[in-house]
Protein backbone atom coordinates (compact mmCIF):
# COMPACT_ATOMS: atom_id res chain seq x y z
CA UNK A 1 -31.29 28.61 -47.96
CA UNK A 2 -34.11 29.08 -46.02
CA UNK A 3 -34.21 29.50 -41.65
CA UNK A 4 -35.58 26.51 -41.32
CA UNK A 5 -33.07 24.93 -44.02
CA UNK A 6 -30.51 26.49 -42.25
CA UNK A 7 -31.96 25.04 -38.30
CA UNK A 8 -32.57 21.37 -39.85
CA UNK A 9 -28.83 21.30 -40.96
CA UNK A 10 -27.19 22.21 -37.86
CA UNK A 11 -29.64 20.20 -35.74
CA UNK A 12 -28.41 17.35 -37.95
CA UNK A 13 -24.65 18.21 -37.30
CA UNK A 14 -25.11 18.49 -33.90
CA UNK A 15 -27.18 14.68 -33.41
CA UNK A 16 -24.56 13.36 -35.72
CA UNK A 17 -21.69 14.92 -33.22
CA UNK A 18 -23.46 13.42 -30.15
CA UNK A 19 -23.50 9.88 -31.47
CA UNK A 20 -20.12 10.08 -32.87
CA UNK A 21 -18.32 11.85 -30.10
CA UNK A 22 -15.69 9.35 -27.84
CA UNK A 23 -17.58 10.46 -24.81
CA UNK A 24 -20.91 8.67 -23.16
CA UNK A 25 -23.67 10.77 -23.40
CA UNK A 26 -26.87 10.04 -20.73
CA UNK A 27 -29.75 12.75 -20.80
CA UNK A 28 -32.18 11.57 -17.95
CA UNK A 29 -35.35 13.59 -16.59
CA UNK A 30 -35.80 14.16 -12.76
CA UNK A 31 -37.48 10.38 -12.68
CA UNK A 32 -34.05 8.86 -13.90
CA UNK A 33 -35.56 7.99 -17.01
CA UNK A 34 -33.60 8.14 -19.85
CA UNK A 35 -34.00 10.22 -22.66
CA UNK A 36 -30.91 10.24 -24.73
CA UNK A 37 -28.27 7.44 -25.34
CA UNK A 38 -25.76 7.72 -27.41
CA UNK A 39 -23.66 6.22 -29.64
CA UNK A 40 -20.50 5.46 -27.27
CA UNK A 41 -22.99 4.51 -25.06
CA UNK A 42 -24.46 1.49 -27.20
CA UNK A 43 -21.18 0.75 -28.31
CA UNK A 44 -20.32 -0.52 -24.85
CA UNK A 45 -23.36 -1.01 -23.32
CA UNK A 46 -24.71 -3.42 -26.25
CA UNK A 47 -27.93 -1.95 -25.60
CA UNK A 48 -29.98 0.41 -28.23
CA UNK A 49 -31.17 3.43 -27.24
CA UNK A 50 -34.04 2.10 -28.31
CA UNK A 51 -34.68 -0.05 -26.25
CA UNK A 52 -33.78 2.31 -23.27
CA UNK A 53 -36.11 5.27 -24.32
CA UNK A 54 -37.96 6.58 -21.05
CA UNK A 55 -37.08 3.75 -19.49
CA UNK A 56 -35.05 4.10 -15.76
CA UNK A 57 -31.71 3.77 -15.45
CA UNK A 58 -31.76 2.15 -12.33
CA UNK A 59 -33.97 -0.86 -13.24
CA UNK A 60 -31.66 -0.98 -16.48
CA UNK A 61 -28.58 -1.04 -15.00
CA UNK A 62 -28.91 -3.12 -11.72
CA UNK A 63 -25.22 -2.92 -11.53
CA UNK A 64 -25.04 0.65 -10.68
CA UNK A 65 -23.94 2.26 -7.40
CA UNK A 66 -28.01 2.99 -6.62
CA UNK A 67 -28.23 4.86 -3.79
CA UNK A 68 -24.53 6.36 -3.98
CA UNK A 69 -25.37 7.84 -7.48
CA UNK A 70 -28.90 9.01 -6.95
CA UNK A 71 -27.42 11.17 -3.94
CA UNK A 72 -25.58 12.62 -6.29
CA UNK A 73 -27.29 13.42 -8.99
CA UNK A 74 -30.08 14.74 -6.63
CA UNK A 75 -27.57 16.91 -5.65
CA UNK A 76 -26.97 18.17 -9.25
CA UNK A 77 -30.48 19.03 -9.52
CA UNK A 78 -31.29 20.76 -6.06
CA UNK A 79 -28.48 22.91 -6.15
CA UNK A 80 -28.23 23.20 -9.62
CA UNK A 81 -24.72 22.84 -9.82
CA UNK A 82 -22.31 20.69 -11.80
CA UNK A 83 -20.51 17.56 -10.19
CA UNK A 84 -17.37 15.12 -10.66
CA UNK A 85 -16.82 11.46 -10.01
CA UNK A 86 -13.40 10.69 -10.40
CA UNK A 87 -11.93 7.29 -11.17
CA UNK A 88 -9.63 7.36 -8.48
CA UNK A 89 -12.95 8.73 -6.02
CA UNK A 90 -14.77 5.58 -7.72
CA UNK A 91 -12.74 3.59 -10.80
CA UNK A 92 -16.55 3.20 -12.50
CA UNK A 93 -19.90 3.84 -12.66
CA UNK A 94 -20.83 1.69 -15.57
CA UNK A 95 -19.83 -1.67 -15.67
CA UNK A 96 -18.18 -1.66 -19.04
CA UNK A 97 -15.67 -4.27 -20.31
CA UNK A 98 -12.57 -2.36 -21.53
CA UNK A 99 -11.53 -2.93 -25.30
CA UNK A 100 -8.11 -1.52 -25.04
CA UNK A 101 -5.27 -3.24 -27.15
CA UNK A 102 -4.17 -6.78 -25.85
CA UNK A 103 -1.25 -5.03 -23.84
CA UNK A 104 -3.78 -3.17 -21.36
CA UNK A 105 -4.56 -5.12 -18.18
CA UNK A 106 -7.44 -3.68 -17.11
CA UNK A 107 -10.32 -5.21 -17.47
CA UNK A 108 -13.11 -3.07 -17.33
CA UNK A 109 -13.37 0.44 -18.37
CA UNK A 110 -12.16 3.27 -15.69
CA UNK A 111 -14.36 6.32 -16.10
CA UNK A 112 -14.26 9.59 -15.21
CA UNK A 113 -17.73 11.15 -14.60
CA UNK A 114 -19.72 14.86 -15.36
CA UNK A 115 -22.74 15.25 -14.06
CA UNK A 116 -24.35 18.43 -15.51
CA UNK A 117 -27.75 20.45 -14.80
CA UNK A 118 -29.81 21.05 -17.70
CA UNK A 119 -32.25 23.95 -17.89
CA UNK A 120 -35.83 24.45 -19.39
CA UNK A 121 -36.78 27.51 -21.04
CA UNK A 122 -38.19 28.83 -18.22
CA UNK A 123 -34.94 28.31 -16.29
CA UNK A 124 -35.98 25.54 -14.39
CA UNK A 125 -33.45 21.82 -14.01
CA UNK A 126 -35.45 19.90 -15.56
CA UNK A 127 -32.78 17.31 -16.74
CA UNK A 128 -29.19 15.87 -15.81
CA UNK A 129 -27.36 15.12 -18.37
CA UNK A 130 -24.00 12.47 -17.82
CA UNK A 131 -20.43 12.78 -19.31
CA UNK A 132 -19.10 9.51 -19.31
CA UNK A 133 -15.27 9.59 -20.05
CA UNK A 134 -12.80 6.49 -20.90
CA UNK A 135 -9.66 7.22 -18.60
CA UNK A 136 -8.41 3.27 -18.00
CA UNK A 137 -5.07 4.59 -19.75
CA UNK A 138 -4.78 7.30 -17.37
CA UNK A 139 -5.69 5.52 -14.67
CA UNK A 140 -3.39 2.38 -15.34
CA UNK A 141 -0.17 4.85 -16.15
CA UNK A 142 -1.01 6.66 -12.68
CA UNK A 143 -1.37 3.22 -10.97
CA UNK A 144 1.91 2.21 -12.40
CA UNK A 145 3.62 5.18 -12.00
CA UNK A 146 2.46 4.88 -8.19
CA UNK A 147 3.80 0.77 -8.02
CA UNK A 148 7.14 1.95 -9.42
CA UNK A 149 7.72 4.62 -6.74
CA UNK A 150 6.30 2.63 -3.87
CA UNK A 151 8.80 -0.30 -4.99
CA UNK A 152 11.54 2.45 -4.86
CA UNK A 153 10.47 3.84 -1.68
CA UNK A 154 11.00 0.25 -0.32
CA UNK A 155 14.26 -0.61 -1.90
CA UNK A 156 15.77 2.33 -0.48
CA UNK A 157 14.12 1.21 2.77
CA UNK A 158 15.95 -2.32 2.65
CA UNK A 159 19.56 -3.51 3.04
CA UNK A 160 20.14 -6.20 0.09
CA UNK A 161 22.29 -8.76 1.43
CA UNK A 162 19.64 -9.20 4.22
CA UNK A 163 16.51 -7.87 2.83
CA UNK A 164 15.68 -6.55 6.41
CA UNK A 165 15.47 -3.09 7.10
CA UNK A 166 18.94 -1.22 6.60
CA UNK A 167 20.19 0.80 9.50
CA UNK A 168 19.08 4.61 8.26
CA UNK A 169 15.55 3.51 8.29
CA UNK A 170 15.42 1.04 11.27
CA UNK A 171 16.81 3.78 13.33
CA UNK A 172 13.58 5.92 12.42
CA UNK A 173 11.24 3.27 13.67
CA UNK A 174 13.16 2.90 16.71
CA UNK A 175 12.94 6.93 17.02
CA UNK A 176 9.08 7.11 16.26
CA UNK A 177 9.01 3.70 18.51
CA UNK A 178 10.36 5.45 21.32
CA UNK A 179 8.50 8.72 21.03
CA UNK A 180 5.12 6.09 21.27
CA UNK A 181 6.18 4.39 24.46
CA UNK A 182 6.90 8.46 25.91
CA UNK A 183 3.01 9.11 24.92
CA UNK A 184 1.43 5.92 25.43
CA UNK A 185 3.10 4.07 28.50
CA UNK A 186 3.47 0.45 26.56
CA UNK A 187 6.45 -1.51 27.16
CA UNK A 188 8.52 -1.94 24.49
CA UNK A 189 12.08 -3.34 24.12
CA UNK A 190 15.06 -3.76 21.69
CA UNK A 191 16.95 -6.30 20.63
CA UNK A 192 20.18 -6.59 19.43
CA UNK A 193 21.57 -9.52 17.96
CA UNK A 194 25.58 -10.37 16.56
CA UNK A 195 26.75 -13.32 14.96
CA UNK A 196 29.18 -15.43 17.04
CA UNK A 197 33.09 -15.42 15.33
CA UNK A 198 31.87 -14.54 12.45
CA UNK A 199 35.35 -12.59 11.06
CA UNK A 200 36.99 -16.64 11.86
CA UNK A 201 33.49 -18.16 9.09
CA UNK A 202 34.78 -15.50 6.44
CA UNK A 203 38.46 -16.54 7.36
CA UNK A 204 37.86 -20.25 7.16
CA UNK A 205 35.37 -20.48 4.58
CA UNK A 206 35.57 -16.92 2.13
CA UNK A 207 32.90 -13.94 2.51
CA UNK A 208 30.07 -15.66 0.08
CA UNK A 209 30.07 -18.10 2.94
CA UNK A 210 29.70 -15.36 5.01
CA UNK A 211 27.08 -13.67 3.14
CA UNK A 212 24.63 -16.78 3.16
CA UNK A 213 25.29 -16.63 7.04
CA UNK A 214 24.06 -13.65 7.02
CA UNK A 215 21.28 -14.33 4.81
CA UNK A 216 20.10 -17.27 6.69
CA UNK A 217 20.22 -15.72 10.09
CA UNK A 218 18.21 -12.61 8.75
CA UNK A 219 15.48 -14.86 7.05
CA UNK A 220 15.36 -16.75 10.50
CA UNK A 221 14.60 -13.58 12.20
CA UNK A 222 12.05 -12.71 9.77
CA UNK A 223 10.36 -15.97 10.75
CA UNK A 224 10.35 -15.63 14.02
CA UNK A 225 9.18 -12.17 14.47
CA UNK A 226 5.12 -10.84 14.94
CA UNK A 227 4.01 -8.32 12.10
CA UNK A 228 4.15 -5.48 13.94
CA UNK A 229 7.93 -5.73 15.16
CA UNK A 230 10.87 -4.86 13.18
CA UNK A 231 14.03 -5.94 12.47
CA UNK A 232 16.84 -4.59 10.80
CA UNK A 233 20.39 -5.09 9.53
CA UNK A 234 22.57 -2.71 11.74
CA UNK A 235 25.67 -3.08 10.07
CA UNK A 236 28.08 -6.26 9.03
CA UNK A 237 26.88 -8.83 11.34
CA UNK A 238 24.96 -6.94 13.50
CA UNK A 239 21.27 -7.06 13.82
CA UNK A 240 18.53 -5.06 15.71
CA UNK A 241 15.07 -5.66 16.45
CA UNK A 242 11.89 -3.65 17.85
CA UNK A 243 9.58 -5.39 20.13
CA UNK A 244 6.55 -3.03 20.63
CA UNK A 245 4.24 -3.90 22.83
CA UNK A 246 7.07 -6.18 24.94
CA UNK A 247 8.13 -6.24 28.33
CA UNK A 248 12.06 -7.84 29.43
CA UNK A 249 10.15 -11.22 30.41
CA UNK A 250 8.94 -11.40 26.78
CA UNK A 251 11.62 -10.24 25.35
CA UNK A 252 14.16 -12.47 26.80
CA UNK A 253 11.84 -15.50 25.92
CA UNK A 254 11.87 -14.21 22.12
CA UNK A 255 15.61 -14.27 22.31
CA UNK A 256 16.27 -17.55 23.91
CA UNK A 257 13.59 -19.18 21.40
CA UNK A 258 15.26 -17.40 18.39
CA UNK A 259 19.06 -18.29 19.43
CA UNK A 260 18.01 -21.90 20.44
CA UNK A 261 16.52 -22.55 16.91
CA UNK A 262 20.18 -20.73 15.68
CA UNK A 263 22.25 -22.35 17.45
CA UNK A 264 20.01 -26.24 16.55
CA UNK A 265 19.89 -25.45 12.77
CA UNK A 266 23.03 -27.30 10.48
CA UNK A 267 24.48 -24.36 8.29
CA UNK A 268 25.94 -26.53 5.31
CA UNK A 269 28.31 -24.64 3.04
CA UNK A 270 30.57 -26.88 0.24
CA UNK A 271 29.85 -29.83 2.59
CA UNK A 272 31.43 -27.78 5.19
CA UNK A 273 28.74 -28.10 8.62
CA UNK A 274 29.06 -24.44 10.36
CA UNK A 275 28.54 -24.26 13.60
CA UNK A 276 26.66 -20.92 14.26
CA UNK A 277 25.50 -19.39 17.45
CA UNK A 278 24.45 -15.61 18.00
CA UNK A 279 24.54 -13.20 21.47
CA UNK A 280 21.80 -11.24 22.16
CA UNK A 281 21.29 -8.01 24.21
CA UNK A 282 17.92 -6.86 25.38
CA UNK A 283 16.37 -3.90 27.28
CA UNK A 284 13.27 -2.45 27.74
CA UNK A 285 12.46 1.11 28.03
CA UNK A 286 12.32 2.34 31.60
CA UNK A 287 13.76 5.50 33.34
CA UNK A 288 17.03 4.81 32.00
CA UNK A 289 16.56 5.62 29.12
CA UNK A 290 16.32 8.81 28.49
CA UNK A 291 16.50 9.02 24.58
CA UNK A 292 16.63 6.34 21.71
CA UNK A 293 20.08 6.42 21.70
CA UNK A 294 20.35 5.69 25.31
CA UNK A 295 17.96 2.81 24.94
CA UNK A 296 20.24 1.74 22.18
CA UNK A 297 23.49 2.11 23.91
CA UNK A 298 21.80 0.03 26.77
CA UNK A 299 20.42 -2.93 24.62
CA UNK A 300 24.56 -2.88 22.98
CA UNK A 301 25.44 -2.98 26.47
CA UNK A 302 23.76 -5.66 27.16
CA UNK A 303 24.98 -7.46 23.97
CA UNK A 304 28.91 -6.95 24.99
CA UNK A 305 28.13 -8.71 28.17
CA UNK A 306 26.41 -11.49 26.62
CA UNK A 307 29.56 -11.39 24.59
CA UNK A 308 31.81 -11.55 27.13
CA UNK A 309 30.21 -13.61 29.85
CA UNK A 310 31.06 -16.81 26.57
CA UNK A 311 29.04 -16.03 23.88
CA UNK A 312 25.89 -17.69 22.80
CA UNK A 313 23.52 -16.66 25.31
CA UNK A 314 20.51 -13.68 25.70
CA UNK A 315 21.12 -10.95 28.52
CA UNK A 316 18.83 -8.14 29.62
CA UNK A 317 20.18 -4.83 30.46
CA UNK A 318 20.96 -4.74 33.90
CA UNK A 319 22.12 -0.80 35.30
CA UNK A 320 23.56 -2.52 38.30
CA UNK A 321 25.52 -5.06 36.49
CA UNK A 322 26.27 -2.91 33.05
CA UNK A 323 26.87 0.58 34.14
């Protein structure tokens, strides 16, 4: 077999490779013309190469990122140096429809991108040529993956009865909550929050009576509350709640608006009407409170005397009055 036998042959391997290959192939010259398109890339562009010879890419494909892209594939050829666009950096750079099995979900095609310098004889970048790579089931596994521990992240976060906070992670917010009010200066103040007789409702009515109490004090809460305060389930019937941004005047108003609408809302249970009413102890961080537990210890303090003053009413931490 003769040399040039021998060159024809492997020059035909090697086009028949490029259009075959599962990998986009884009050769385009320093204009952003294009001067190879191959097979993968008709497949899912619907366009011939054909009809894209020497033609830009830019004017082609409207859709692209324009100026984001030509940055970087300027960058490919001035520094003659190889570059990456990652899915997760950008999910595509063609818009291609993805023609995954019926289970996938995605739908269009998430690519990961090479961008590679291509040299003359002479040495000179002459070209760019683009790697186009179909990584939607990578992508959707890592995006699912991600869901699944975020959704355990916040289940361990949450106390089930009440679906508010539970105690372990409430008392980090009120930690970091406190450290912010040290380096900042806002007010802030805390909330605590029990359930009038609530041993004689399990007593007189059974603990899934109980429970919905429970449940329908905590979704209250939730209602009542701004986005950027937190509540959580302290323990049995025992709520807390952070009030950034809150002075005692605030505060108190909060309260007495929250155990007003308590105390007015029928609890049916088994056509049993429930009276419930709630105590509330407040305080806002000043000088007496030293640490978060103090400022915890004073907002319970606060609580017991709401507690034992008759129940059903909001008191602010007084030092005078609770030490």
């Amino acid at each position: 077999m003769s040399r040039t036998s021998n060159v024809n042959e492997q020059w035909h391997w090697l086009v028949d490779m490029v259009q075959t290959i599962e990998v986009g192939l884009v050769v385009l010259d320093k204009d952003f013309n294009i001067q190879l398109w191959n097979g993968f890339m008709e497949n899912h562009s619907g366009i011939s190469f054909d009809n894209l010879h020497n033609k830009n890419l830019f004017e082609q494909f409207s859709d692209l990122p324009r100026e984001w892209l030509r940055q970087k594939m300027q960058s490919v050829f001035l520094l003659k140096n190889r570059s990456f666009i990652s899915w997760e950096q950008r999910p595509f750079v063609f818009q291609f429809k993805n023609y995954r099995p019926i289970t996938c979900r995605a739908d269009f095609m998430y690519q990961n991108v090479t961008l590679l310098p291509l040299k003359s004889e002479t040495g000179d970048i002459t070209h760019i040529s683009m790697l186009v790579y179909d990584v939607t089931d990578v992508a959707l596994n890592r995006q699912q993956l991600k869901a699944a521990n975020d959704n355990l992240e916040h289940l361990s976060q949450i106390d089930d009865l009440s679906q508010l906070y539970n105690r372990r992670y409430w008392q980090i917010g009120m930690q970091k909550e406190f450290d912010r009010h040290h380096r900042y200066g806002q007010s802030s103040s805390l909330m605590m929050l029990d359930i009038d007789y609530f041993k004689n409702i399990n007593d007189n009515y059974g603990h899934f009576a109980g429970d919905k109490v429970i449940q329908t004090i905590s979704h209250m809460i939730n209602q009542s509350l701004r986005k950027t305060d937190c509540a959580g389930r302290y323990g049995g019937e025992e709520f807390a709640i952070l009030l950034p941004d809150t002075n005692s005047h605030q505060a108190h108003s909060l309260g007495e608006r929250l155990r007003q609408k308590i105390e007015n809302t029928p609890f049916v249970f088994s056509d049993n009407i429930i009276q419930i009413t709630v105590s509330i102890g407040l305080c806002e961080i000043d000088s007496h409170s030293q640490t978060s537990e103090q400022w915890l210890e004073n907002a319970d303090m606060a609580l017991y005397e709401a507690k034992r003053q008759g129940r059903n009413r909001c008191m602010q931490y007084q030092k005078e009055t609770n030490s």
